[in-house]
C-alpha atoms as a PDB file:
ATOM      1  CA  UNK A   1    -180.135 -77.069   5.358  1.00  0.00           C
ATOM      2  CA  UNK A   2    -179.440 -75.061   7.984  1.00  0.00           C
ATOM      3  CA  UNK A   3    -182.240 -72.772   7.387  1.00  0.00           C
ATOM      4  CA  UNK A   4    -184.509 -75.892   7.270  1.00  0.00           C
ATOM      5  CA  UNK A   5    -183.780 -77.621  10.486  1.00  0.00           C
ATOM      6  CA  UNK A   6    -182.650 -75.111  12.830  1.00  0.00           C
ATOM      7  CA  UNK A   7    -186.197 -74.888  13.848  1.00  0.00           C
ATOM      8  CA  UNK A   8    -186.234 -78.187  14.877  1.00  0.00           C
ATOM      9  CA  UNK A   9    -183.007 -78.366  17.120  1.00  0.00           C
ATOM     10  CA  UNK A  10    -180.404 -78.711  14.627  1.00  0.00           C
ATOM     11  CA  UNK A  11    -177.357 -76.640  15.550  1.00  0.00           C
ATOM     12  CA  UNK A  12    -174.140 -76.397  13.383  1.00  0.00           C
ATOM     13  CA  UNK A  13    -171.132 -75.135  14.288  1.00  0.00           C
ATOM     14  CA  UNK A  14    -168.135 -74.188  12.265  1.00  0.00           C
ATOM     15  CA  UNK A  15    -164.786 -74.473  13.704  1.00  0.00           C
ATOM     16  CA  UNK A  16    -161.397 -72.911  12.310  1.00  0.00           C
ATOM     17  CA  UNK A  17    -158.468 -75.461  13.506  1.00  0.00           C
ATOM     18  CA  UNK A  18    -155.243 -74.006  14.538  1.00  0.00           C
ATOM     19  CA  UNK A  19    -153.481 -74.839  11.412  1.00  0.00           C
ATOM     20  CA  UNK A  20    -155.730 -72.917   9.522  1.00  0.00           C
ATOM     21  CA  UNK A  21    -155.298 -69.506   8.328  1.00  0.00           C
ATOM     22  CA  UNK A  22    -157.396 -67.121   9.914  1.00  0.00           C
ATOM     23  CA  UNK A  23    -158.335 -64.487   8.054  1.00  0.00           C
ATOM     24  CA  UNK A  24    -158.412 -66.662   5.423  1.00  0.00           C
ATOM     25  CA  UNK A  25    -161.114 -68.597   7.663  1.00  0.00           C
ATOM     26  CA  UNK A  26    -163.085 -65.283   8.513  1.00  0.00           C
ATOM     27  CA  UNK A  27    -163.151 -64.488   4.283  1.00  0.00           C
ATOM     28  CA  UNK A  28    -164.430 -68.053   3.763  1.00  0.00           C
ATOM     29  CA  UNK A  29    -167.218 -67.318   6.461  1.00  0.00           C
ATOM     30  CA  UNK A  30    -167.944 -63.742   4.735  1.00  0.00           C
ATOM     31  CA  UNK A  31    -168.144 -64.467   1.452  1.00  0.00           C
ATOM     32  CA  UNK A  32    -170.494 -67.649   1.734  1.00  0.00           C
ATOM     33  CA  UNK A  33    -172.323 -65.638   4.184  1.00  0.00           C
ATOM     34  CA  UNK A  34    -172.515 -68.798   6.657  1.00  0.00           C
ATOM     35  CA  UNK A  35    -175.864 -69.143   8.900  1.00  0.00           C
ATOM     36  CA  UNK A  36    -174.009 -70.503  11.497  1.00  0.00           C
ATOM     37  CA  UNK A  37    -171.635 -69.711  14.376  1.00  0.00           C
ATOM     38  CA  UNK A  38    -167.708 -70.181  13.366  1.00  0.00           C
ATOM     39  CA  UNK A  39    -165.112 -70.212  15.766  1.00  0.00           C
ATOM     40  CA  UNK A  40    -161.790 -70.647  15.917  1.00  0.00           C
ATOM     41  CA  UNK A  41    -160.019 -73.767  17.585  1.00  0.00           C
ATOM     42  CA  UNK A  42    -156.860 -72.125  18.763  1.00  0.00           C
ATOM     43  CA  UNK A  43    -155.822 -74.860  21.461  1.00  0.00           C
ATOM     44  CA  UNK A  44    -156.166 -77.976  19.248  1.00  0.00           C
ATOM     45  CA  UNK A  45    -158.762 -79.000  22.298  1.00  0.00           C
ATOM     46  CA  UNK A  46    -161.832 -79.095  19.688  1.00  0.00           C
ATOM     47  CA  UNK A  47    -159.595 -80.847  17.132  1.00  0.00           C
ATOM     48  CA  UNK A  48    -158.068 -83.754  19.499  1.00  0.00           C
ATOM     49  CA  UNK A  49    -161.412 -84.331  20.843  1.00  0.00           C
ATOM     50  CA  UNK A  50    -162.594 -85.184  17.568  1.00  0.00           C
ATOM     51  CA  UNK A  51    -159.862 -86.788  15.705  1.00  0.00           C
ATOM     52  CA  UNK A  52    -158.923 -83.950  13.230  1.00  0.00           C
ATOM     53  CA  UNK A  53    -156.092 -84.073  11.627  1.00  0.00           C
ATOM     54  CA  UNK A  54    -157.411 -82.607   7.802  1.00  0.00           C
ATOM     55  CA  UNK A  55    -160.111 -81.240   7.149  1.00  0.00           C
ATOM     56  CA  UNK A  56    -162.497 -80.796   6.494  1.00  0.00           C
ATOM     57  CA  UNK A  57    -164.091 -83.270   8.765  1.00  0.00           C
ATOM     58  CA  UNK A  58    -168.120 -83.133   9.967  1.00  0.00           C
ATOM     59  CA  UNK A  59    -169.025 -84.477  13.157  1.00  0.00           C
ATOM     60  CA  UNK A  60    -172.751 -85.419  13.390  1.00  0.00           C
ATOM     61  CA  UNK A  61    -173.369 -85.570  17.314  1.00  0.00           C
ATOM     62  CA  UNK A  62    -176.400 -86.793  18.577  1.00  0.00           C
ATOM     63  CA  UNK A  63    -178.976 -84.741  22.228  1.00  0.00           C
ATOM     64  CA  UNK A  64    -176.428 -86.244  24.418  1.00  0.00           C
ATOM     65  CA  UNK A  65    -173.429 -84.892  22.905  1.00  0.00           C
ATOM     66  CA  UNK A  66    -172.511 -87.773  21.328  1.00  0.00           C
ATOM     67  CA  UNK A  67    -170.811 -88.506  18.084  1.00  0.00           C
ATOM     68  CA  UNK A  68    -172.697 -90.787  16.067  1.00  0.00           C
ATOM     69  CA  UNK A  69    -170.791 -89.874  12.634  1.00  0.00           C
ATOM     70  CA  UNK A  70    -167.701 -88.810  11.766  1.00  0.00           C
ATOM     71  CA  UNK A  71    -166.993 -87.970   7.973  1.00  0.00           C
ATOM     72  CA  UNK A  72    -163.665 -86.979   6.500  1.00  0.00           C
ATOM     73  CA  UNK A  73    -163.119 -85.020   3.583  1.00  0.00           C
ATOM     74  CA  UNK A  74    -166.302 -83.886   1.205  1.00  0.00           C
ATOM     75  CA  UNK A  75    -169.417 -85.448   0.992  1.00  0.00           C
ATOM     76  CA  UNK A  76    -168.790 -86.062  -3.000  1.00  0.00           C
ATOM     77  CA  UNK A  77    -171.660 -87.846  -4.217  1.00  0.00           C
ATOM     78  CA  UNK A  78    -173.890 -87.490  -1.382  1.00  0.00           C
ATOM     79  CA  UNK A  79    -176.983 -85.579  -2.352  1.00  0.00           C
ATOM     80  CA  UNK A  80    -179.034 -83.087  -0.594  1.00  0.00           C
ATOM     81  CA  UNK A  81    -181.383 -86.309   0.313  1.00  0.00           C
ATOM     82  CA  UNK A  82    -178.687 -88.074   1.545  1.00  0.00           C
ATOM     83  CA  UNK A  83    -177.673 -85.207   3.807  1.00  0.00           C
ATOM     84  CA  UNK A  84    -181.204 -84.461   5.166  1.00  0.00           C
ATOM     85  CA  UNK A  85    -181.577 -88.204   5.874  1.00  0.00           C
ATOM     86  CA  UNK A  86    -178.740 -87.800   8.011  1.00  0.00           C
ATOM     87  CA  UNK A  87    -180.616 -85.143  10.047  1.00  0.00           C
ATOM     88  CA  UNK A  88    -183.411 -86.204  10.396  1.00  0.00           C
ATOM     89  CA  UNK A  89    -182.682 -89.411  11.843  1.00  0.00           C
ATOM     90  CA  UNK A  90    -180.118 -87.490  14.721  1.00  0.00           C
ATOM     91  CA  UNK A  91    -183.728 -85.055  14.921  1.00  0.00           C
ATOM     92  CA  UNK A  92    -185.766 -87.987  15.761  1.00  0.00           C
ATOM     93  CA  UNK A  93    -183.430 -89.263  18.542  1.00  0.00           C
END
């Protein structure tokens, strides 16, 4: 996905919350060889802004910084359609 859209102005961002372990984080990040920029959240600040308290959660957020979805947990059932309906229609904003 990421590799599809990136070209047209979709950015994702990964974000280790404080609670998480993080090495354990940085393994996940090597060994699935993520696209994508992964930091860690070490104040809560990134968390409390968006309401996480599990994850995972996915924010979609639209041009003008603002969040238009909010998802908890995985996205069981949606399919790879589903998903790049989802960006497409924050794309087109």
């Amino acid at each position: 996905m990421y590799a599809r859209y990136h070209d047209k102005g979709l950015e994702l961002l990964g974000v280790n919350v404080v609670w998480d372990n993080d090495a354990g984080a940085r393994l996940f990040v090597d060994d699935y060889r993520l696209p994508f920029p992964v930091g860690r959240d070490s104040s809560g600040a990134i968390g409390g802004a968006y309401r996480v308290d599990a994850t995972p959660v996915s924010a979609f957020i639209d041009k003008q910084g603002i969040l238009v979805e909010r998802h908890e947990g995985e996205f069981e059932g949606d399919t790879e359609a589903e998903f790049s309906r989802r960006i497409e229609k924050l794309l087109a904003q």
